[in-house]
PDB file of N, CA and C in Angstrom:
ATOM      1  N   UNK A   1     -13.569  -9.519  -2.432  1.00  0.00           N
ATOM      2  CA  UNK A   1     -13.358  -9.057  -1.065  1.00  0.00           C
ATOM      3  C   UNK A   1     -12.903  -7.598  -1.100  1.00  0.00           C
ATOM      4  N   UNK A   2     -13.355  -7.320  -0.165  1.00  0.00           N
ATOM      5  CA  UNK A   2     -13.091  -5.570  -0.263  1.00  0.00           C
ATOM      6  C   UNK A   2     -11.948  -4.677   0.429  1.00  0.00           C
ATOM      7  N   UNK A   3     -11.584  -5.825   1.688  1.00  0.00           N
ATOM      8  CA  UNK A   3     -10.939  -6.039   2.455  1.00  0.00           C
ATOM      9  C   UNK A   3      -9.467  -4.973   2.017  1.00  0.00           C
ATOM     10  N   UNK A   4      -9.214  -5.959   1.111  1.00  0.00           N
ATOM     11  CA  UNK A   4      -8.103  -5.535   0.280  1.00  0.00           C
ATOM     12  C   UNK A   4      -7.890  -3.994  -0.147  1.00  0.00           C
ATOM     13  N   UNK A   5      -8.841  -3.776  -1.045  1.00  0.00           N
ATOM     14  CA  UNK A   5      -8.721  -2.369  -1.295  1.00  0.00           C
ATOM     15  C   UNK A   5      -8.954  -1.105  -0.212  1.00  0.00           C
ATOM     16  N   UNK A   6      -9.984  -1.871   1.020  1.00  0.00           N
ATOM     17  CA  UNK A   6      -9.263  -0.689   1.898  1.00  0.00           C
ATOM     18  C   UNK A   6      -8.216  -0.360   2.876  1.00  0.00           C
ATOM     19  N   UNK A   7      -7.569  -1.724   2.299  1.00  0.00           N
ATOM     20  CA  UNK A   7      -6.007  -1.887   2.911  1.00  0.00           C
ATOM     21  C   UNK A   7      -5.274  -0.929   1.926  1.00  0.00           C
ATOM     22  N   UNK A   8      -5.473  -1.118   0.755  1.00  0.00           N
ATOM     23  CA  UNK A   8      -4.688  -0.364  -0.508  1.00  0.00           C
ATOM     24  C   UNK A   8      -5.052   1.131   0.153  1.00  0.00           C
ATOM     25  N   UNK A   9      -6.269   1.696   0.249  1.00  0.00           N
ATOM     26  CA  UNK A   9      -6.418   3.424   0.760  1.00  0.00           C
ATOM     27  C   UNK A   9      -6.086   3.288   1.805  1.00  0.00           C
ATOM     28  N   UNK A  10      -5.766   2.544   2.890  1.00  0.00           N
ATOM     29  CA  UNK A  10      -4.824   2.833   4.667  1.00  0.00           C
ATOM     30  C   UNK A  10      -3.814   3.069   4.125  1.00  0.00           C
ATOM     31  N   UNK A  11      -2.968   2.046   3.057  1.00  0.00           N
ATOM     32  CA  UNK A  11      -1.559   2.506   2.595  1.00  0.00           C
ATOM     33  C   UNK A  11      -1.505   3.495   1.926  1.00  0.00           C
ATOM     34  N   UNK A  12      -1.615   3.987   1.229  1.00  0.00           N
ATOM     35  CA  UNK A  12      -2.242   5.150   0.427  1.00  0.00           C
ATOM     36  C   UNK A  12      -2.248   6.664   1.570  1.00  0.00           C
ATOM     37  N   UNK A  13      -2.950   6.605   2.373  1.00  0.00           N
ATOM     38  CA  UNK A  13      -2.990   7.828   3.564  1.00  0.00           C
ATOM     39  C   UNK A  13      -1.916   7.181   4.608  1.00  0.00           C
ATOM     40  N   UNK A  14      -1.617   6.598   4.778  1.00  0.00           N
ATOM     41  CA  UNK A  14      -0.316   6.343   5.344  1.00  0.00           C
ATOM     42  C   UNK A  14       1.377   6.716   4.489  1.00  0.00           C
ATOM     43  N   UNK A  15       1.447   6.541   3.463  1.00  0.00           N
ATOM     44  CA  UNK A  15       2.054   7.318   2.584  1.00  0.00           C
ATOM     45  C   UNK A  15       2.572   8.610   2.495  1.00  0.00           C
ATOM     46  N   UNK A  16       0.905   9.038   1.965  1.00  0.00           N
ATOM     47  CA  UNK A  16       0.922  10.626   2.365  1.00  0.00           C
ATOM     48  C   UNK A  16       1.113  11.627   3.148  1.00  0.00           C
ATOM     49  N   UNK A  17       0.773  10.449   4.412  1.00  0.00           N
ATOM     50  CA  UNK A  17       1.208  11.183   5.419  1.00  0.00           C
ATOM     51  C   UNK A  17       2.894  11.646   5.735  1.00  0.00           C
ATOM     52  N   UNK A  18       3.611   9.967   5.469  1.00  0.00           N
ATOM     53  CA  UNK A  18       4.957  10.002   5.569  1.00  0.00           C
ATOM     54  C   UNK A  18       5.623  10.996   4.468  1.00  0.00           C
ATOM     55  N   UNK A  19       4.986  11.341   3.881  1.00  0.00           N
ATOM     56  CA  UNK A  19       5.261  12.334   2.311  1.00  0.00           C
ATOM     57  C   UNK A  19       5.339  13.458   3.076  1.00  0.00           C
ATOM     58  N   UNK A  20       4.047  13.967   3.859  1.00  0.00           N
ATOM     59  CA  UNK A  20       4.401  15.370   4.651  1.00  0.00           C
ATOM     60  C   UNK A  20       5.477  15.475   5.338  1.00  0.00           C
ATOM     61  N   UNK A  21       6.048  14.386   5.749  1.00  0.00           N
ATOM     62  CA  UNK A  21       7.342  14.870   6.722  1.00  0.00           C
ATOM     63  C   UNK A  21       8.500  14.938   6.183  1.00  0.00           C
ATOM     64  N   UNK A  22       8.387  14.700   4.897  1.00  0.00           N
ATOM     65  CA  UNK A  22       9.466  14.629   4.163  1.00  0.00           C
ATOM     66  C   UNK A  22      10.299  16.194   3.115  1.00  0.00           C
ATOM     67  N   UNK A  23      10.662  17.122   4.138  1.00  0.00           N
ATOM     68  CA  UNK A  23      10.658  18.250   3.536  1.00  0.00           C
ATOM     69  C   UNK A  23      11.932  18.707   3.181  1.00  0.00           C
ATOM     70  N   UNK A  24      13.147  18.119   3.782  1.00  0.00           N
ATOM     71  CA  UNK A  24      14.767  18.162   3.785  1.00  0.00           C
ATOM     72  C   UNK A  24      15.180  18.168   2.356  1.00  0.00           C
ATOM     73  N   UNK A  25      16.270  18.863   1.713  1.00  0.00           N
ATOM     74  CA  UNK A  25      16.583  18.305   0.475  1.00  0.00           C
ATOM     75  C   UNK A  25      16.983  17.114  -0.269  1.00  0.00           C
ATOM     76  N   UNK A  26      17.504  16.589   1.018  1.00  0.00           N
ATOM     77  CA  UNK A  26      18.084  15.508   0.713  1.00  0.00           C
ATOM     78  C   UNK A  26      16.808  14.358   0.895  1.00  0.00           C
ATOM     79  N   UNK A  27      15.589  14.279   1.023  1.00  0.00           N
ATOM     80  CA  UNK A  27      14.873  13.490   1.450  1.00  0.00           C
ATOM     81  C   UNK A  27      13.749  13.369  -0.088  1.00  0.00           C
ATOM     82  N   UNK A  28      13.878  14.658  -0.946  1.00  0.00           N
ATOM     83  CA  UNK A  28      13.204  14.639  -1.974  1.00  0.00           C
ATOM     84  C   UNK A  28      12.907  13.662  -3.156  1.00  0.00           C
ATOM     85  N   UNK A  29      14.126  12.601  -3.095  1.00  0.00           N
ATOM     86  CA  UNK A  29      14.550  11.614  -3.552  1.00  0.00           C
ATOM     87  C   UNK A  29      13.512  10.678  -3.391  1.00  0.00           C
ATOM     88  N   UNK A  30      13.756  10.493  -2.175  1.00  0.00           N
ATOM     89  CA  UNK A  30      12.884   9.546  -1.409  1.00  0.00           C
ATOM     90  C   UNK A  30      10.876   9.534  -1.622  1.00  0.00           C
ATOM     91  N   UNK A  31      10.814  10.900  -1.533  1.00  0.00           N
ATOM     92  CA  UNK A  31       9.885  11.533  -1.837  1.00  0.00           C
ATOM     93  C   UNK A  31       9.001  11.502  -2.924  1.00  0.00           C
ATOM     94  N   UNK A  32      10.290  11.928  -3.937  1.00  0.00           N
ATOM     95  CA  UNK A  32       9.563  11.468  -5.582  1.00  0.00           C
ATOM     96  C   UNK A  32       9.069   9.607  -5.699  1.00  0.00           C
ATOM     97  N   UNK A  33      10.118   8.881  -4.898  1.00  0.00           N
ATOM     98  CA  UNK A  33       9.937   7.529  -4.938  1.00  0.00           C
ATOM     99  C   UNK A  33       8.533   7.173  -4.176  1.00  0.00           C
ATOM    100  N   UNK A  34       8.362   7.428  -3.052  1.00  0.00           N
ATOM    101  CA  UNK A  34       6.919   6.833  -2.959  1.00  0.00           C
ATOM    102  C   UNK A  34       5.939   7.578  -3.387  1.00  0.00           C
ATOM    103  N   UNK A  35       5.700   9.063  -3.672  1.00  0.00           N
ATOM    104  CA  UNK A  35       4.678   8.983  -4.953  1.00  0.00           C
ATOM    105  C   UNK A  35       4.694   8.300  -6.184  1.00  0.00           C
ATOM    106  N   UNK A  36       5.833   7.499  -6.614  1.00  0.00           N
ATOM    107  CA  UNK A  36       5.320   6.812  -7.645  1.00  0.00           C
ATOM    108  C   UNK A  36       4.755   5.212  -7.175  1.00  0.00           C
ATOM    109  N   UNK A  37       5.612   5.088  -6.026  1.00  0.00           N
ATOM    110  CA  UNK A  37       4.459   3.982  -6.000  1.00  0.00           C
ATOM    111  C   UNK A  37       2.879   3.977  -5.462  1.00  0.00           C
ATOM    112  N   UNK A  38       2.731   5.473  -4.867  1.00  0.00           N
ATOM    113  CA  UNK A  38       1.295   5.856  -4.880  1.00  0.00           C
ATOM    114  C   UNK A  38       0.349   5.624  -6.092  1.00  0.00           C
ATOM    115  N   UNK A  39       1.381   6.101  -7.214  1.00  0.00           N
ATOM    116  CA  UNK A  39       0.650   6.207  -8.218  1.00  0.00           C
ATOM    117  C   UNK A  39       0.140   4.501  -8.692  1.00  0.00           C
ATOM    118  N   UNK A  40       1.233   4.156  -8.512  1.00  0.00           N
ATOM    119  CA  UNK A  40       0.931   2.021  -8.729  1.00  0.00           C
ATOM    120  C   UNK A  40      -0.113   1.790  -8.125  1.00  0.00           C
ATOM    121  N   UNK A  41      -0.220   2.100  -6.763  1.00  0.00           N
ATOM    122  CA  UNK A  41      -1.140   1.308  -5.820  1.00  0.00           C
ATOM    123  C   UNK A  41      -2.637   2.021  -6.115  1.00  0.00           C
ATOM    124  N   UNK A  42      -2.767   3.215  -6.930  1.00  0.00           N
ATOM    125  CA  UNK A  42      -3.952   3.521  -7.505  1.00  0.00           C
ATOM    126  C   UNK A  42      -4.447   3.096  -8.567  1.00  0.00           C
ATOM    127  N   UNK A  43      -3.210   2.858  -9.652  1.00  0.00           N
ATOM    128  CA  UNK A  43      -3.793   2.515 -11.294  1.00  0.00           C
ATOM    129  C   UNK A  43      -4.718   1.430 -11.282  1.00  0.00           C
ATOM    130  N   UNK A  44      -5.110   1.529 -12.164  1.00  0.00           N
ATOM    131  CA  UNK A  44      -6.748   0.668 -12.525  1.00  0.00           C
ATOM    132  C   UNK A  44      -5.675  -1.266 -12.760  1.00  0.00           C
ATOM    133  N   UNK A  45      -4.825  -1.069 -13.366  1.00  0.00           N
ATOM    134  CA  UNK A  45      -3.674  -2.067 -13.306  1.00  0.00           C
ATOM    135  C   UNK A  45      -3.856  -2.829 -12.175  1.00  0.00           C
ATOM    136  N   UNK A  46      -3.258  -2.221 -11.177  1.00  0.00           N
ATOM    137  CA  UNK A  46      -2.832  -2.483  -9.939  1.00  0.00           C
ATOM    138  C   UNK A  46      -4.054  -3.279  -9.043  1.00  0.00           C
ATOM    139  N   UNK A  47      -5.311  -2.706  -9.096  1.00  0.00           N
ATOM    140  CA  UNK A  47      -6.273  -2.710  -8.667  1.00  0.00           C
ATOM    141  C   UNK A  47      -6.546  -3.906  -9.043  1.00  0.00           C
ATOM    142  N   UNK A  48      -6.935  -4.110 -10.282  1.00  0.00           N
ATOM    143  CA  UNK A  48      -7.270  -4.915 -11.240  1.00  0.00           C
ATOM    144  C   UNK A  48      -6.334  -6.654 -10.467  1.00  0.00           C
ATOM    145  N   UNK A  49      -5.115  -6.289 -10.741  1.00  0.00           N
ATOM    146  CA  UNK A  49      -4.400  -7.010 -10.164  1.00  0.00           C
ATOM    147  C   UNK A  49      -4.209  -7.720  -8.798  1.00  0.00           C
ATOM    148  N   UNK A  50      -4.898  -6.748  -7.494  1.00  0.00           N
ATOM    149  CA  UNK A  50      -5.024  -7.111  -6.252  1.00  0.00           C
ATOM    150  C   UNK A  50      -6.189  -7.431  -6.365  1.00  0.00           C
ATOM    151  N   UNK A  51      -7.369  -7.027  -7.125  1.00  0.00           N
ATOM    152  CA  UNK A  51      -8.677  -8.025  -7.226  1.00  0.00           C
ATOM    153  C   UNK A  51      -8.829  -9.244  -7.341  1.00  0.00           C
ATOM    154  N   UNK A  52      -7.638  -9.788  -8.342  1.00  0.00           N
ATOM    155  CA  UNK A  52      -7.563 -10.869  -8.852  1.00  0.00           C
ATOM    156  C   UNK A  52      -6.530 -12.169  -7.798  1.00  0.00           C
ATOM    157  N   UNK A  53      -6.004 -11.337  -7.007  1.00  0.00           N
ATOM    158  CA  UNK A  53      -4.825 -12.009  -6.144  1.00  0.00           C
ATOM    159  C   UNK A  53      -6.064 -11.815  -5.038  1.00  0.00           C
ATOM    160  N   UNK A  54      -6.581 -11.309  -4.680  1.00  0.00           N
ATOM    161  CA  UNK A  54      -7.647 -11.478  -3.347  1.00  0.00           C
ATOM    162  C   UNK A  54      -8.692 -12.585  -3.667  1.00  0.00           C
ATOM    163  N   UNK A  55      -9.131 -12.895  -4.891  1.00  0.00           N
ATOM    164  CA  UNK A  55     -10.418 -13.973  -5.217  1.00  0.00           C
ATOM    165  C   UNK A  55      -9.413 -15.044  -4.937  1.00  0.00           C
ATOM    166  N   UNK A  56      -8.854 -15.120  -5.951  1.00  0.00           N
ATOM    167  CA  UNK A  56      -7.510 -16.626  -5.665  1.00  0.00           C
ATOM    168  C   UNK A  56      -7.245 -16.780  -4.160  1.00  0.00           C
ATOM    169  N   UNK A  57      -6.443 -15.979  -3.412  1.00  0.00           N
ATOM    170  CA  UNK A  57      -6.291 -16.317  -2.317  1.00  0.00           C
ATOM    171  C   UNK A  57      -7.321 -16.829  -1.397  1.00  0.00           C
ATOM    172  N   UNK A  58      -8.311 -16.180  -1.598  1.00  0.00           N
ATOM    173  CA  UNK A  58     -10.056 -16.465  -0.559  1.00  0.00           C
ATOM    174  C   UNK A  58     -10.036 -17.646  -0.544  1.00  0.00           C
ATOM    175  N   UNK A  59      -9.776 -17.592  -2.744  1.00  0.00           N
ATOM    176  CA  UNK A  59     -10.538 -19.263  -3.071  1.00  0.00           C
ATOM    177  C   UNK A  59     -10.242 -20.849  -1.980  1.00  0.00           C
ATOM    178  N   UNK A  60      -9.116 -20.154  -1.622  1.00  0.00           N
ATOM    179  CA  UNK A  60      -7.617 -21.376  -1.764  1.00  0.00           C
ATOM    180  C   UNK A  60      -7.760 -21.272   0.370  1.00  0.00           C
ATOM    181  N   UNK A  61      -8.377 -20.517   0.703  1.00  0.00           N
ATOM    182  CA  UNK A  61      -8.207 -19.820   2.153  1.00  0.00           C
ATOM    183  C   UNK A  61      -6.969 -19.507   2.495  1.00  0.00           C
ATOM    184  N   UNK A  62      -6.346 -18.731   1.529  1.00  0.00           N
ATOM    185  CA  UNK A  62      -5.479 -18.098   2.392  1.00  0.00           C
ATOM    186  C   UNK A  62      -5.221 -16.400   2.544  1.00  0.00           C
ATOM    187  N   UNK A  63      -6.310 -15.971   2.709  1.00  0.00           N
ATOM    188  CA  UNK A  63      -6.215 -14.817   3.035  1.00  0.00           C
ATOM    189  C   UNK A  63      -6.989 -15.150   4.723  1.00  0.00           C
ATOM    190  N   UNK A  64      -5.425 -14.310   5.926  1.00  0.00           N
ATOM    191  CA  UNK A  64      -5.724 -14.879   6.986  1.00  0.00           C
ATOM    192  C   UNK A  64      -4.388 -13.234   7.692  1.00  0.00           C
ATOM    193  N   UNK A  65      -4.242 -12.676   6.557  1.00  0.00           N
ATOM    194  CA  UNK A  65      -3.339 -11.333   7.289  1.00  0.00           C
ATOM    195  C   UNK A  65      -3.404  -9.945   6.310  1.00  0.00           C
ATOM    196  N   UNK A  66      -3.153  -8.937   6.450  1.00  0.00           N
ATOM    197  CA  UNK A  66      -3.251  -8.028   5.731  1.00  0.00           C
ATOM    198  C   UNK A  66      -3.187  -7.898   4.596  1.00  0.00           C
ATOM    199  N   UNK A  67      -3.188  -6.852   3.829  1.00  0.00           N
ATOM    200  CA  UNK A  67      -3.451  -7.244   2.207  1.00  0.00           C
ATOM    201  C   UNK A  67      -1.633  -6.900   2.056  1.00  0.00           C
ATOM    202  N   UNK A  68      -1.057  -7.237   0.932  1.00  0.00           N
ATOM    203  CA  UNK A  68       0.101  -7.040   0.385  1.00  0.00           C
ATOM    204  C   UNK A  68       0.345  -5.198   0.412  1.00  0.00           C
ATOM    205  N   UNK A  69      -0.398  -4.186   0.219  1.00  0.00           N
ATOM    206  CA  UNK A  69       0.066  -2.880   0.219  1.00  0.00           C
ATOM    207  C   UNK A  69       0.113  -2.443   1.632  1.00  0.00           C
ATOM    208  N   UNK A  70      -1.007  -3.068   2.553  1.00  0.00           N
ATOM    209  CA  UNK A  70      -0.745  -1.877   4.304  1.00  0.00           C
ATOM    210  C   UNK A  70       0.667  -2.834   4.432  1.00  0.00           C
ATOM    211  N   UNK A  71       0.673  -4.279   4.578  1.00  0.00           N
ATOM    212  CA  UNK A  71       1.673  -5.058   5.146  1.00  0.00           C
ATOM    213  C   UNK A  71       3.210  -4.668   4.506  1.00  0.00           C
ATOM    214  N   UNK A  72       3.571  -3.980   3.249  1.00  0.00           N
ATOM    215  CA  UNK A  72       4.538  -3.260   2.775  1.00  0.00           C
ATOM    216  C   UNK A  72       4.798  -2.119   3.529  1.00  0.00           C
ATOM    217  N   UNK A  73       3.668  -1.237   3.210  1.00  0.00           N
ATOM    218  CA  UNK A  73       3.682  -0.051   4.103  1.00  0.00           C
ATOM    219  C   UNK A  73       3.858   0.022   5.607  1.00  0.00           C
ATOM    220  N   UNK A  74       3.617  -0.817   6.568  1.00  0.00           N
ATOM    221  CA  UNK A  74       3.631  -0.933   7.621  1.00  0.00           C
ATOM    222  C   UNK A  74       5.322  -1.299   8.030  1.00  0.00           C
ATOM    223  N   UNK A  75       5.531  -2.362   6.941  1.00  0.00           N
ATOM    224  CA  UNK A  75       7.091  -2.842   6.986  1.00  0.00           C
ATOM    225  C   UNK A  75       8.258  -1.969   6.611  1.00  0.00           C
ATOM    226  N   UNK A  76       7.545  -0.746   5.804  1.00  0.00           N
ATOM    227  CA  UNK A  76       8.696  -0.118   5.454  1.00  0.00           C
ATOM    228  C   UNK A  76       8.907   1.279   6.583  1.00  0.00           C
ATOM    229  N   UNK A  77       7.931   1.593   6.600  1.00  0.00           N
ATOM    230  CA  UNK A  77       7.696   2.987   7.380  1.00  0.00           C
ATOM    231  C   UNK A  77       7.265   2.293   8.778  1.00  0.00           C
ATOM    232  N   UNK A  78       7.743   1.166   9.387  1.00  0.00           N
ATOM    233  CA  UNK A  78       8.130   0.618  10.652  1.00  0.00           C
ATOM    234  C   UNK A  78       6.513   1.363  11.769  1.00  0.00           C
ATOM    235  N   UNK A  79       5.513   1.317  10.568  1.00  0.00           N
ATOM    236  CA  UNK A  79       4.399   2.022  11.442  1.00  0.00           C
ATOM    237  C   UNK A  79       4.009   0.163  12.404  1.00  0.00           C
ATOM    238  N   UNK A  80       3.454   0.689  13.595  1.00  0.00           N
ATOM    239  CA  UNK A  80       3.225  -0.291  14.452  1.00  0.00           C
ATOM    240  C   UNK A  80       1.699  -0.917  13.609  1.00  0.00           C
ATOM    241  N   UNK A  81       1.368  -2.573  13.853  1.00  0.00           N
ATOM    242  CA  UNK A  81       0.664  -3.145  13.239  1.00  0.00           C
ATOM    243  C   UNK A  81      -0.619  -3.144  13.931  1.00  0.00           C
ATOM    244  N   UNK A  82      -1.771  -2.774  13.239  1.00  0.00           N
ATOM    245  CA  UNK A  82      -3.263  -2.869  14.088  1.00  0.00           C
ATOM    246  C   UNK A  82      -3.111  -3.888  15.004  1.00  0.00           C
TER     247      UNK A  82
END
């Protein structure tokens, strides 16, 4: 399912975006922290890993809500839900 991974690139540019606003000193922290989990939600790992959690879930029917990275992203950065 593909579904998934272009949930992974919404979170991904949703991110980045929240990355631009992040310019304060004190916010740099924060900053360095979700580029690294940018970097997670790209590695071939990761991928690899939500490929494998999206077949299982299909298998089983329970994929029935967003993929695990927008539904993080959405929850953390309180962005409103499609």
């Amino acid at each position: 399912c593909t579904c998934s991974f272009l949930d992974t690139d919404r979170a991904l540019v949703l991110l980045e975006e929240y990355c631009k606003k992040l310019k304060k000193p004190e916010e740099q922290q924060l900053k360095n922290a979700i580029r690294k989990v940018m970097g997670i939600f790209k590695s071939s790992l990761f991928q690899a890993l939500l490929g494998s959690f999206t077949k299982k879930a299909t298998r089983h029917g329970a994929v029935s809500h967003p993929s695990l990275p927008a539904a993080v992203v959405y929850d953390v950065l309180g962005c409103p839900k499609d």
